[in-house]
C-alpha atoms as a PDB file:
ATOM      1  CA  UNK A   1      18.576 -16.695   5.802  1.00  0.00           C
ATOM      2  CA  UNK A   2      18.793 -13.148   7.788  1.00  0.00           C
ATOM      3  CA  UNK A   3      17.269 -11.427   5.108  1.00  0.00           C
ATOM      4  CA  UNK A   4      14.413 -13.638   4.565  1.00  0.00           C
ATOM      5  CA  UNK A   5      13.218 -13.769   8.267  1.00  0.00           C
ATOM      6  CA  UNK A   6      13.892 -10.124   8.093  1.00  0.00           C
ATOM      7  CA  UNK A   7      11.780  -9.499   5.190  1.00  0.00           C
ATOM      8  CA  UNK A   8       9.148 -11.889   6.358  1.00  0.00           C
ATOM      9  CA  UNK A   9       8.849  -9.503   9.806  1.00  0.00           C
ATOM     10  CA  UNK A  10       8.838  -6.335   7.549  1.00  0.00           C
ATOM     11  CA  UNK A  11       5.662  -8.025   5.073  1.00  0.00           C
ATOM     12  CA  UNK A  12       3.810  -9.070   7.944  1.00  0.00           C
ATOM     13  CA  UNK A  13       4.187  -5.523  10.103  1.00  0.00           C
ATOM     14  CA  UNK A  14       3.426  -3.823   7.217  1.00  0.00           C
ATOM     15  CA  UNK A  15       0.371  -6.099   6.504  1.00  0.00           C
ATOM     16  CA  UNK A  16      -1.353  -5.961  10.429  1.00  0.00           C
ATOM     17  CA  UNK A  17      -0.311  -2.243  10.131  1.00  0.00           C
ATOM     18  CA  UNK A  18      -2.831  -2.008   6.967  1.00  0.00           C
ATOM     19  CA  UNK A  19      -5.478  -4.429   8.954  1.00  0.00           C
ATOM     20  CA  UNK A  20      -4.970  -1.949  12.493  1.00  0.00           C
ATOM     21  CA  UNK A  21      -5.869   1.466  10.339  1.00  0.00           C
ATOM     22  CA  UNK A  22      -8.791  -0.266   8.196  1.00  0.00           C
ATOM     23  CA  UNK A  23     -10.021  -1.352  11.941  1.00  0.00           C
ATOM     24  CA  UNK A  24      -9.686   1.870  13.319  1.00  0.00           C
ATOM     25  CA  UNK A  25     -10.924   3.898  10.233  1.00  0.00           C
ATOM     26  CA  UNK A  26     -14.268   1.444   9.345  1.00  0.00           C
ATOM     27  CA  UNK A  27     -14.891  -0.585  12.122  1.00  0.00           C
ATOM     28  CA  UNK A  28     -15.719  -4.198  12.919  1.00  0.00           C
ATOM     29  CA  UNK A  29     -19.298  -4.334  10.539  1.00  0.00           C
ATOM     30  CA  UNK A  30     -17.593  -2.852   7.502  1.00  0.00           C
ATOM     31  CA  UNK A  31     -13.911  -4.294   7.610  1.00  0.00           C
ATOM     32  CA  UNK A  32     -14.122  -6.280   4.852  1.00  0.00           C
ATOM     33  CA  UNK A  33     -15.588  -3.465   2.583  1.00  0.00           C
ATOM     34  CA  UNK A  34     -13.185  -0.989   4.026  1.00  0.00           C
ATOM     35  CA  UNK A  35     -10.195  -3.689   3.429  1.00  0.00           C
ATOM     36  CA  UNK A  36     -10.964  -3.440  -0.483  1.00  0.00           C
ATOM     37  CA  UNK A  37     -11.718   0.084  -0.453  1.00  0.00           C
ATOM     38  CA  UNK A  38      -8.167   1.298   1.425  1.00  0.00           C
ATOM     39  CA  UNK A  39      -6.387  -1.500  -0.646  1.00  0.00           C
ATOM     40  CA  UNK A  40      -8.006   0.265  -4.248  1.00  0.00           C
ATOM     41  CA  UNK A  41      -6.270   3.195  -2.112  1.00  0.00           C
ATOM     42  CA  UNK A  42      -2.692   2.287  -1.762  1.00  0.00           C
ATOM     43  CA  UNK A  43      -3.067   0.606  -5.104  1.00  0.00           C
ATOM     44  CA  UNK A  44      -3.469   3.436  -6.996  1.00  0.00           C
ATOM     45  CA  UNK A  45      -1.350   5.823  -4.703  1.00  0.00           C
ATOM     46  CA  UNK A  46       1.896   3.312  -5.691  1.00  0.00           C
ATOM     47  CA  UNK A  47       0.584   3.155  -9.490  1.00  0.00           C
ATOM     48  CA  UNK A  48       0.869   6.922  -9.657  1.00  0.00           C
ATOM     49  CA  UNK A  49       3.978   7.573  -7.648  1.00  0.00           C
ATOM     50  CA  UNK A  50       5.643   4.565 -10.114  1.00  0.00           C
ATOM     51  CA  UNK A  51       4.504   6.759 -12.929  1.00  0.00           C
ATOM     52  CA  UNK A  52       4.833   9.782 -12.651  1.00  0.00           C
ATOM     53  CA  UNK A  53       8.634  10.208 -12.648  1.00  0.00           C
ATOM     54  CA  UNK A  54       8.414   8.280 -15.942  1.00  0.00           C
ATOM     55  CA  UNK A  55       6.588  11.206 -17.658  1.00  0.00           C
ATOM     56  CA  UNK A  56       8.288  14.035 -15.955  1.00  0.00           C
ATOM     57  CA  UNK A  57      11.542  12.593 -17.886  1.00  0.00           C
ATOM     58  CA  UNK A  58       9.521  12.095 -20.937  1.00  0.00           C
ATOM     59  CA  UNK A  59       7.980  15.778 -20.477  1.00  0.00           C
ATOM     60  CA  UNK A  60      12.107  17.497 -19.705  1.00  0.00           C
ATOM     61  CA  UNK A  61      12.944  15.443 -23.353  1.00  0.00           C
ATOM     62  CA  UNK A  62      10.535  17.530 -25.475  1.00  0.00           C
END
């Protein structure tokens, strides 16, 4: 039960984190526009660090 409460904490300090530098960085007017544009962010900044040790093995095998 630890490790759920614990895990909750991290997800939502991670998550008001996010909302505090999309505040600081666009404002109150464009939060919700910032919001999607820093999410497309992180979102393709954990795509390509997911990937790219995939092809650096498949790169070392040819």
């Amino acid at each position: 039960m630890a490790l759920i409460r614990t895990l909750f904490w991290v997800a939502l300090f991670v998550f008001f984190t996010f909302c505090f530098v999309v505040l600081f960085e666009y404002g109150t007017h464009d939060f919700v526009a910032g919001f999607k544009t820093e999410y497309t962010r992180v979102e393709k900044f954990v795509k390509e660090a997911v990937h790219k040790p995939a092809d650096k093995d498949k790169e070392k095998k040819k």
